[in-house]
Protein backbone atom coordinates (compact mmCIF):
# COMPACT_ATOMS: atom_id res chain seq x y z
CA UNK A 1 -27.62 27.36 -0.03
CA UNK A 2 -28.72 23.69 0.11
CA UNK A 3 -28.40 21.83 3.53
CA UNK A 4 -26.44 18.91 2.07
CA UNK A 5 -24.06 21.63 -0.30
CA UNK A 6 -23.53 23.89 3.23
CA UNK A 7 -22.68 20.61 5.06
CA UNK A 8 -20.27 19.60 2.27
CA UNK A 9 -18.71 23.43 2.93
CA UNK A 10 -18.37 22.82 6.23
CA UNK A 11 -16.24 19.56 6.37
CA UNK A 12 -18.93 17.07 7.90
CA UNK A 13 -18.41 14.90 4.56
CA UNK A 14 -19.51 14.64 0.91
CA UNK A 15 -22.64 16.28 -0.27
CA UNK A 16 -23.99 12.58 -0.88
CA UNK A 17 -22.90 11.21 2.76
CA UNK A 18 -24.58 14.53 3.67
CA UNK A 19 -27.84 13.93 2.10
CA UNK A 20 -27.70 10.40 4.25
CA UNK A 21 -27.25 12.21 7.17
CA UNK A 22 -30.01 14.30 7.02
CA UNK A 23 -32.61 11.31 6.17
CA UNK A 24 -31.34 9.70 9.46
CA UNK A 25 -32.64 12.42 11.30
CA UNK A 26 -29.41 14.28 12.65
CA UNK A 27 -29.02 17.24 11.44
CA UNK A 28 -30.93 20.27 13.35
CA UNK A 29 -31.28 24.19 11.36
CA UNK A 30 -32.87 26.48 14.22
CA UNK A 31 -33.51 23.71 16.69
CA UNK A 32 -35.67 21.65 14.02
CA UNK A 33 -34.95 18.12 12.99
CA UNK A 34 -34.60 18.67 9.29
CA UNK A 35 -34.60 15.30 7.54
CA UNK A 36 -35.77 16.09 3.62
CA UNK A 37 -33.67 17.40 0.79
CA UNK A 38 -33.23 20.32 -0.35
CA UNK A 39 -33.88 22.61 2.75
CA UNK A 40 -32.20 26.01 1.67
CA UNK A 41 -30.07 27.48 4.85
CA UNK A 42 -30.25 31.50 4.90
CA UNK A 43 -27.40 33.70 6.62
CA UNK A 44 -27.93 33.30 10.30
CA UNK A 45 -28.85 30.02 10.24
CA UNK A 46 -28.05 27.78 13.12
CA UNK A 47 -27.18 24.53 12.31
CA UNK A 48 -26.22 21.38 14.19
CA UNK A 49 -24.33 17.86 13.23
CA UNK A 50 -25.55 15.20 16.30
CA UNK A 51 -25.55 18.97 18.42
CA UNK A 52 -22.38 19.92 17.24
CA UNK A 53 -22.81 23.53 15.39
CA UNK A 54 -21.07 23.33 11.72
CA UNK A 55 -20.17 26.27 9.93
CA UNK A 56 -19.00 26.05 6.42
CA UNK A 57 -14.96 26.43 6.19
CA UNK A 58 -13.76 29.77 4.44
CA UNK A 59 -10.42 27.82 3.41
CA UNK A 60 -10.23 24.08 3.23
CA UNK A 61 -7.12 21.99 3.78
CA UNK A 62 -5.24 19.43 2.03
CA UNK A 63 -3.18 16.89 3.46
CA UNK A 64 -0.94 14.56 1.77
CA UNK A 65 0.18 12.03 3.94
CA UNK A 66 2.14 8.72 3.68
CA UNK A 67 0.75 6.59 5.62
CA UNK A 68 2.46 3.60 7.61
CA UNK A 69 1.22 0.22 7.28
CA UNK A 70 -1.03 -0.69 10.59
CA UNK A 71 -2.51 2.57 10.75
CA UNK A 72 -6.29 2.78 9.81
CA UNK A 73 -7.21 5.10 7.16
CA UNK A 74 -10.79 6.94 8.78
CA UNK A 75 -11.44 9.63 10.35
CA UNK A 76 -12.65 6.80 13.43
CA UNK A 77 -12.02 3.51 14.58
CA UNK A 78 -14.63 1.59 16.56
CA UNK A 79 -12.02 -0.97 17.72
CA UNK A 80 -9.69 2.03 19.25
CA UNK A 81 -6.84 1.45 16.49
CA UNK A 82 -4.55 4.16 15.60
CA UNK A 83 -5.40 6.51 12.51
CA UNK A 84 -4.37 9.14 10.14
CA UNK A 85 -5.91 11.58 12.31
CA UNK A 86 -3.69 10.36 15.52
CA UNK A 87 -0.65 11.14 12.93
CA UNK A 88 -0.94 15.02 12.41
CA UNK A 89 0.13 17.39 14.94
CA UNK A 90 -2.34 19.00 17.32
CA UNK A 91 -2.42 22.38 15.89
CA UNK A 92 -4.30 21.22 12.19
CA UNK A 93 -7.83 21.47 13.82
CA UNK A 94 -9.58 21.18 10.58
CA UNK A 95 -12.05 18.22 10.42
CA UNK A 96 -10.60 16.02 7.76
CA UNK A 97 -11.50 13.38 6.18
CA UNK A 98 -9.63 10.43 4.12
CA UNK A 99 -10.30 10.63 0.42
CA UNK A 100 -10.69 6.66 -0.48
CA UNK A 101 -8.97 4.85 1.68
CA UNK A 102 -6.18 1.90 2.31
CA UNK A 103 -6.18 -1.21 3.94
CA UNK A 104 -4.48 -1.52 7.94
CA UNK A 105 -2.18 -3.39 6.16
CA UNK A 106 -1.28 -1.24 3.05
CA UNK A 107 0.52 2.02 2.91
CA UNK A 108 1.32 4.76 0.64
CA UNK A 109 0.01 8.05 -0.23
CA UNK A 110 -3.65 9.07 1.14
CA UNK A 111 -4.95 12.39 0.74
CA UNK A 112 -7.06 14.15 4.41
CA UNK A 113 -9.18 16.85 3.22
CA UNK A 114 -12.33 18.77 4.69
CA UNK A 115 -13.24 19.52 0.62
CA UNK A 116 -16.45 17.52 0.43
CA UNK A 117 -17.29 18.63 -3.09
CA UNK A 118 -13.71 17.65 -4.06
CA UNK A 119 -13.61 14.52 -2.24
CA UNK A 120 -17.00 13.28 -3.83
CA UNK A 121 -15.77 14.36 -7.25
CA UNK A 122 -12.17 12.39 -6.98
CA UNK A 123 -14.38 9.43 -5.82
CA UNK A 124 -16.78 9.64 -8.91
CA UNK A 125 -16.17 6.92 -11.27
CA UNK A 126 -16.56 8.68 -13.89
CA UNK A 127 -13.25 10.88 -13.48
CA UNK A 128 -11.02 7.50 -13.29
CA UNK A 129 -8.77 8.83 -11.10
CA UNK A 130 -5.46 6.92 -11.61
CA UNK A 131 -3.98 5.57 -8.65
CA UNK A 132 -0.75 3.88 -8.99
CA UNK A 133 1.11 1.33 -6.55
CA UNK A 134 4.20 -0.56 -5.44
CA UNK A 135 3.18 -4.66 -4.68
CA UNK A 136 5.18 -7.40 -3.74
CA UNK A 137 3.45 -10.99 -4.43
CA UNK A 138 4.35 -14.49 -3.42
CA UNK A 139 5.36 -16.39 -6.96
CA UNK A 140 7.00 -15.53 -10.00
CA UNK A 141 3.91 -13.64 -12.20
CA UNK A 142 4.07 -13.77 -15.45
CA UNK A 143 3.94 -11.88 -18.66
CA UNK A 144 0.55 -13.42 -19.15
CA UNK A 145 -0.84 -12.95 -16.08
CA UNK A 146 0.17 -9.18 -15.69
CA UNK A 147 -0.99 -8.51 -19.31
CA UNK A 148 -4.71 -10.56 -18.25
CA UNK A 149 -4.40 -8.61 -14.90
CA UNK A 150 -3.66 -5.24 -17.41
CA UNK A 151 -6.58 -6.62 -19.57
CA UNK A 152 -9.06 -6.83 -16.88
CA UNK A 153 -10.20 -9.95 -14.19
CA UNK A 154 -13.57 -11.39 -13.45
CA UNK A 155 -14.17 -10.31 -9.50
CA UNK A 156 -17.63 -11.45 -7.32
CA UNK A 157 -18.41 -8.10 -7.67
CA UNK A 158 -17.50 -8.43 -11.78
CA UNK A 159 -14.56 -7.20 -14.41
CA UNK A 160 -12.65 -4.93 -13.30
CA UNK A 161 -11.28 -2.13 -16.12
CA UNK A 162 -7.94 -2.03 -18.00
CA UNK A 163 -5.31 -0.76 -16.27
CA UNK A 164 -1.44 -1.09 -16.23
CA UNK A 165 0.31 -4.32 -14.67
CA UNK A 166 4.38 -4.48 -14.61
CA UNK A 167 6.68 -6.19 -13.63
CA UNK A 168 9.69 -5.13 -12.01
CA UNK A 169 11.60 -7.83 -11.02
CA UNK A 170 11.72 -11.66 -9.76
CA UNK A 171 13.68 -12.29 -6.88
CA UNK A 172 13.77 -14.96 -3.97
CA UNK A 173 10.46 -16.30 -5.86
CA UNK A 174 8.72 -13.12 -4.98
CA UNK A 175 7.40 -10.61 -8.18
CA UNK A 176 7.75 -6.65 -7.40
CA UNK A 177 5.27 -5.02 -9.94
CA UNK A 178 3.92 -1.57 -10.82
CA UNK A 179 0.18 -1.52 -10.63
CA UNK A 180 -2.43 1.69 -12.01
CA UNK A 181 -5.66 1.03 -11.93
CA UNK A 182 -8.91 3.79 -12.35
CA UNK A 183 -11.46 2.17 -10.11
CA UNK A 184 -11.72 1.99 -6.63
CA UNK A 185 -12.95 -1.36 -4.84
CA UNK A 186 -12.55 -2.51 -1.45
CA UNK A 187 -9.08 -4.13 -1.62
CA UNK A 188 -9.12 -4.34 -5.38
CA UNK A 189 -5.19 -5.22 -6.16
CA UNK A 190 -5.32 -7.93 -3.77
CA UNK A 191 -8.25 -9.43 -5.00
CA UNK A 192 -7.40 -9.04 -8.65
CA UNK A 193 -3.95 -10.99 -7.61
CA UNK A 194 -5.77 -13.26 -5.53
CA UNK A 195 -7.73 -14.54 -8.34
CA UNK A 196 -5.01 -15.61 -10.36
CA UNK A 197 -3.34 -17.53 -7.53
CA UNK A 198 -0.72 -14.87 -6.15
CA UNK A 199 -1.09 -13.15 -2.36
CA UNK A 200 0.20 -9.40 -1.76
CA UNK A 201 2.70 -9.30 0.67
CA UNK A 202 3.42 -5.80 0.57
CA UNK A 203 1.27 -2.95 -1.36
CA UNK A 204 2.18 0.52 -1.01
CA UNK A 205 0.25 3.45 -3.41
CA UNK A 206 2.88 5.94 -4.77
CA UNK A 207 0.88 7.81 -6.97
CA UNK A 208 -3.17 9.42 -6.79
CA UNK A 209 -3.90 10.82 -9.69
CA UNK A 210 -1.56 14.33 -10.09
CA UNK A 211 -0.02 13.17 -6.23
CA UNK A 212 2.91 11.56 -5.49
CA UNK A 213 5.04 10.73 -2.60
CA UNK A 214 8.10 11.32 -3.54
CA UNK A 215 10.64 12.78 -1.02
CA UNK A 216 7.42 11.78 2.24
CA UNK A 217 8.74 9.37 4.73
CA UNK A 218 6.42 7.07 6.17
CA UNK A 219 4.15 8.60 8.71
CA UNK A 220 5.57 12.25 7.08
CA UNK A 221 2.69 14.96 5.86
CA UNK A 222 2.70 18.13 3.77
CA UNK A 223 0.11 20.61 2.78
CA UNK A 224 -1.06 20.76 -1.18
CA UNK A 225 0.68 23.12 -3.21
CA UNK A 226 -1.97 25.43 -5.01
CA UNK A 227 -0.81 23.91 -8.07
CA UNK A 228 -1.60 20.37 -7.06
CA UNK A 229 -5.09 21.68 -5.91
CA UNK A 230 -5.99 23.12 -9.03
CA UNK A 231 -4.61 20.01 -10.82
CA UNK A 232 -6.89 18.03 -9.01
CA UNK A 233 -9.97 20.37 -8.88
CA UNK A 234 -9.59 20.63 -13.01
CA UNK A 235 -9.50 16.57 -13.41
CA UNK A 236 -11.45 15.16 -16.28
């Protein structure tokens, strides 16, 4: 098996966050340094993360979690802040990672997996996962602007793609909308509101793809069904 593939087995990440690991130098098969592509690991094989020995997992997990707002979404925090790790109870000693991720100041459903093959094929653009939220804005929106937001905005980083803006309802001069969108940029919804004139004041996701939260309180967690996993594994 390929270094980066029986890394990706093991939980450490996805095969291509993998392959960047090994070019830095920090992965060890045997004792060696190993830091090209493409090494092929045999049965027996001893192999080390930064000295930590990986094997890969014979079962991964799947957590669906809903997470609070001020709670990071990573696996680690360089400033010390809480995250969905410090959520789930001591006995899930799987190394998980998020798959995507939410603001500190968003919440919603995030899914924790140690599935690096599924968590690099969710996060392929090419699958356009749809991801559906809950936002509040500041302002009346209106049936313009949700069918230009719908249509597609010009971002620094350049259009974004079609996806599904509506409205619920105006009320104390705050809009609630439902929002899907297929791509995943760094704080997309608020910048795609943002650039029409309208701040998020509260964005929660409800839906990821086949996922949804229904019936999860915030901070609440549940293993996959195997129906949702194969849902998600067959995604085209």
């Amino acid at each position: 098996m390929r270094l980066q593939k029986y890394m990706a087995h093991a939980g450490v990440a996805s095969r291509r966050k993998c392959e960047e690991i090994i070019a830095q130098g920090r992965v060890k098969v045997n004792g060696e340094i190993i830091d090209t592509q493409g090494y092929i690991v045999e049965e027996g094989d001893r192999v080390t993360v930064d000295g930590k020995r990986i094997r890969p997992v014979r079962r991964n997990t799947y957590i669906l979690m809903n997470k609070p707002r001020g709670i990071v979404s990573s696996a680690k925090d360089n400033k010390d802040r809480q995250t969905v790790l410090d959520l789930l109870a001591p006995n899930i000693r799987a190394r998980l990672y998020p798959v995507g991720r939410l603001d500190m100041d968003s919440s919603g459903l995030i899914l924790l997996t140690d599935d690096g093959e599924l968590t690099e094929r969710l996060l392929h653009p090419k699958y356009e996962i749809e991801k559906t939220y809950k936002v509040t804005v500041t302002g009346l929106v209106t049936e313009e602007d949700a069918q230009a937001l719908s249509a597609g905005v010009n971002l620094n980083d350049g259009m974004t793609a079609p996806g599904e803006f509506k409205i619920l309802e105006h009320r104390n001069k705050k809009t609630r909308l439902e929002c899907t969108i297929r791509e995943g940029r760094n704080r997309q919804i608020r910048r795609m509101f943002e650039s029409l004139g309208y701040e998020v004041i509260q964005l929660e996701r409800i839906a990821f793809g086949p996922l949804s939260i229904k019936g999860l309180g915030k901070g609440d967690y549940r293993p996959l069904r195997e129906k949702e996993i194969r849902m998600l594994k067959s995604w085209k």
